[in-house]
Each structure stands twice: as C-alpha cells, then as structure tokens.
C-alpha atoms as a PDB file:
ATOM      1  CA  UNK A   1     100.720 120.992 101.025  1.00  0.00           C
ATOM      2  CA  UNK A   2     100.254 123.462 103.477  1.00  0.00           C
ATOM      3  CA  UNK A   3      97.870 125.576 101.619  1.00  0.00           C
ATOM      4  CA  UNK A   4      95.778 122.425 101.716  1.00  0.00           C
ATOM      5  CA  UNK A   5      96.269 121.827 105.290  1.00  0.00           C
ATOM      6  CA  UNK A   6      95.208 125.504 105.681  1.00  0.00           C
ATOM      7  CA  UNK A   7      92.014 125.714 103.489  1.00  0.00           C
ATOM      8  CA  UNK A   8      90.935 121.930 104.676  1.00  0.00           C
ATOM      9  CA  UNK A   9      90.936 124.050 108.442  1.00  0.00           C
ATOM     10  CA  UNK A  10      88.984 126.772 106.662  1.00  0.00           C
ATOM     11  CA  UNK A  11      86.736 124.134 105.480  1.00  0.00           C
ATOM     12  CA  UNK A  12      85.982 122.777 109.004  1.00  0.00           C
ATOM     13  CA  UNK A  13      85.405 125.619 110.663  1.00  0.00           C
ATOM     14  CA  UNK A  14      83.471 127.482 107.816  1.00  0.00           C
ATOM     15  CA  UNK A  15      81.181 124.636 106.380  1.00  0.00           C
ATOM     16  CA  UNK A  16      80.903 121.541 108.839  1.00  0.00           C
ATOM     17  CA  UNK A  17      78.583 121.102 111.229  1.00  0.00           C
ATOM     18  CA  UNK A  18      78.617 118.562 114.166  1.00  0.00           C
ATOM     19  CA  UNK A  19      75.550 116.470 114.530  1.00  0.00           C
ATOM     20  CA  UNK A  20      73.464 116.975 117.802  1.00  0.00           C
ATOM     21  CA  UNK A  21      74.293 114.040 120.556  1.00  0.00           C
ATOM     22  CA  UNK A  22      70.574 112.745 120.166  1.00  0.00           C
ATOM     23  CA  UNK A  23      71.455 112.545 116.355  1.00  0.00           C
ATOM     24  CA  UNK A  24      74.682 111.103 117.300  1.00  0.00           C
ATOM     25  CA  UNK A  25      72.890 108.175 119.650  1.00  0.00           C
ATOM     26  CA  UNK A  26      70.751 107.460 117.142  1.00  0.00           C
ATOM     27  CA  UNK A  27      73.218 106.755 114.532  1.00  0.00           C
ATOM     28  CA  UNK A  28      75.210 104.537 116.890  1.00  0.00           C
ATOM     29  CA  UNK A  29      72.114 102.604 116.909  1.00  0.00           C
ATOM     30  CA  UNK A  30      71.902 102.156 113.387  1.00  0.00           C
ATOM     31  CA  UNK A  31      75.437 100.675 112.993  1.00  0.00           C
ATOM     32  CA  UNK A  32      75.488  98.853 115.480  1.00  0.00           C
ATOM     33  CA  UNK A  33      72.155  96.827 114.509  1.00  0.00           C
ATOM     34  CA  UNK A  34      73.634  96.774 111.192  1.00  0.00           C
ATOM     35  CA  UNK A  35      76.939  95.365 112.142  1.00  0.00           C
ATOM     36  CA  UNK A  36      75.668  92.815 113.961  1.00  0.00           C
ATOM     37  CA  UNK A  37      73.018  91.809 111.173  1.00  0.00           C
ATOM     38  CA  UNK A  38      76.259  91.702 109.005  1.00  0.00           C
ATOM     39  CA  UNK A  39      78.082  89.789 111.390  1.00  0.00           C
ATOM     40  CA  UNK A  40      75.407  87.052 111.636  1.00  0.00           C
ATOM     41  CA  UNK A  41      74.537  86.984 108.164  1.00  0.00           C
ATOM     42  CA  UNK A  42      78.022  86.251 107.517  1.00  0.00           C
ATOM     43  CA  UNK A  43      78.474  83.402 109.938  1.00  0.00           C
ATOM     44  CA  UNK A  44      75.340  81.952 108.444  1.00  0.00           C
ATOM     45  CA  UNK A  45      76.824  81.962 105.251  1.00  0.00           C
ATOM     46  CA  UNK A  46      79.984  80.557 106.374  1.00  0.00           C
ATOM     47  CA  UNK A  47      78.535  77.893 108.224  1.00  0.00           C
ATOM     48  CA  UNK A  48      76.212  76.675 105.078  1.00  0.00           C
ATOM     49  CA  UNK A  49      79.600  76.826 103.022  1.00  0.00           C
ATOM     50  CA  UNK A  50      81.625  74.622 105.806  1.00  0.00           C
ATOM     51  CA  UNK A  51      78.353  72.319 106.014  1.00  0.00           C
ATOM     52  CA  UNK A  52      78.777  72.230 101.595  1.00  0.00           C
ATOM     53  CA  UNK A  53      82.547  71.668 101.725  1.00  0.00           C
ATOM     54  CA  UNK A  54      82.439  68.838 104.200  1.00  0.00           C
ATOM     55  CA  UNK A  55      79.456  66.810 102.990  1.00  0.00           C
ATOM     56  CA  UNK A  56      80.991  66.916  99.394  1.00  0.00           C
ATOM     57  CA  UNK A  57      84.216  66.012 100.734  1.00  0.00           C
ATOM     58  CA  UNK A  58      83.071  63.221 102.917  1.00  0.00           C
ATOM     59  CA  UNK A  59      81.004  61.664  99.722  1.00  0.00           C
ATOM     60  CA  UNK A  60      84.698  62.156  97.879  1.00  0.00           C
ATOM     61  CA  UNK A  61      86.919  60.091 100.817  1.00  0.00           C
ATOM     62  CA  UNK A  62      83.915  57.713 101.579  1.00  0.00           C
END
C-alpha cells in the first residue's frame, strides 16, 4: 500500500498537469450549462410522467 501511495505521488508530480484558470473557467461553463440542461430535461420528463400517472388513474377511480 504504501508503495502505491508513493508512486501515485510520483505520478502527480511527474506526469499531471494542471489546466490553465482560463481553461478552468471555461470548463465550469460547460457543466454548469449541462447540469442545468439535465436538470430541466429531467423535470420535464417527470412532469409528463406525473401528468400520465394521474390522467390514467383518474379514468381508473372515475
């Protein structure tokens, strides 16, 4: 286990490279304009399914 922790340290420092803060911004962007077109697409969906459920269980009770 600690050889791992030790080469996964090596690995940072060696071979990973931090994104600019431009870069960064711009990818904050991205996901949060996808999150939000998630988030919406999956209260539409909900809300057609609730609409479904309840007119099918009205016509069942009525």
């Amino acid at each position: 286990m600690l050889t791992y922790i030790k080469e996964s340290m090596e690995e940072l420092r060696n071979n990973v490279t931090l994104p600019s803060r431009a870069e960064s911004s711009n990818l904050m962007v991205i996901v949060a304009v996808f999150s939000i077109l998630f988030a919406l697409a999956t209260w539409g969906i909900d809300t057609v399914f609730s609409k479904l459920v309840q007119l099918y269980f009205n016509n069942i009770l009525n």
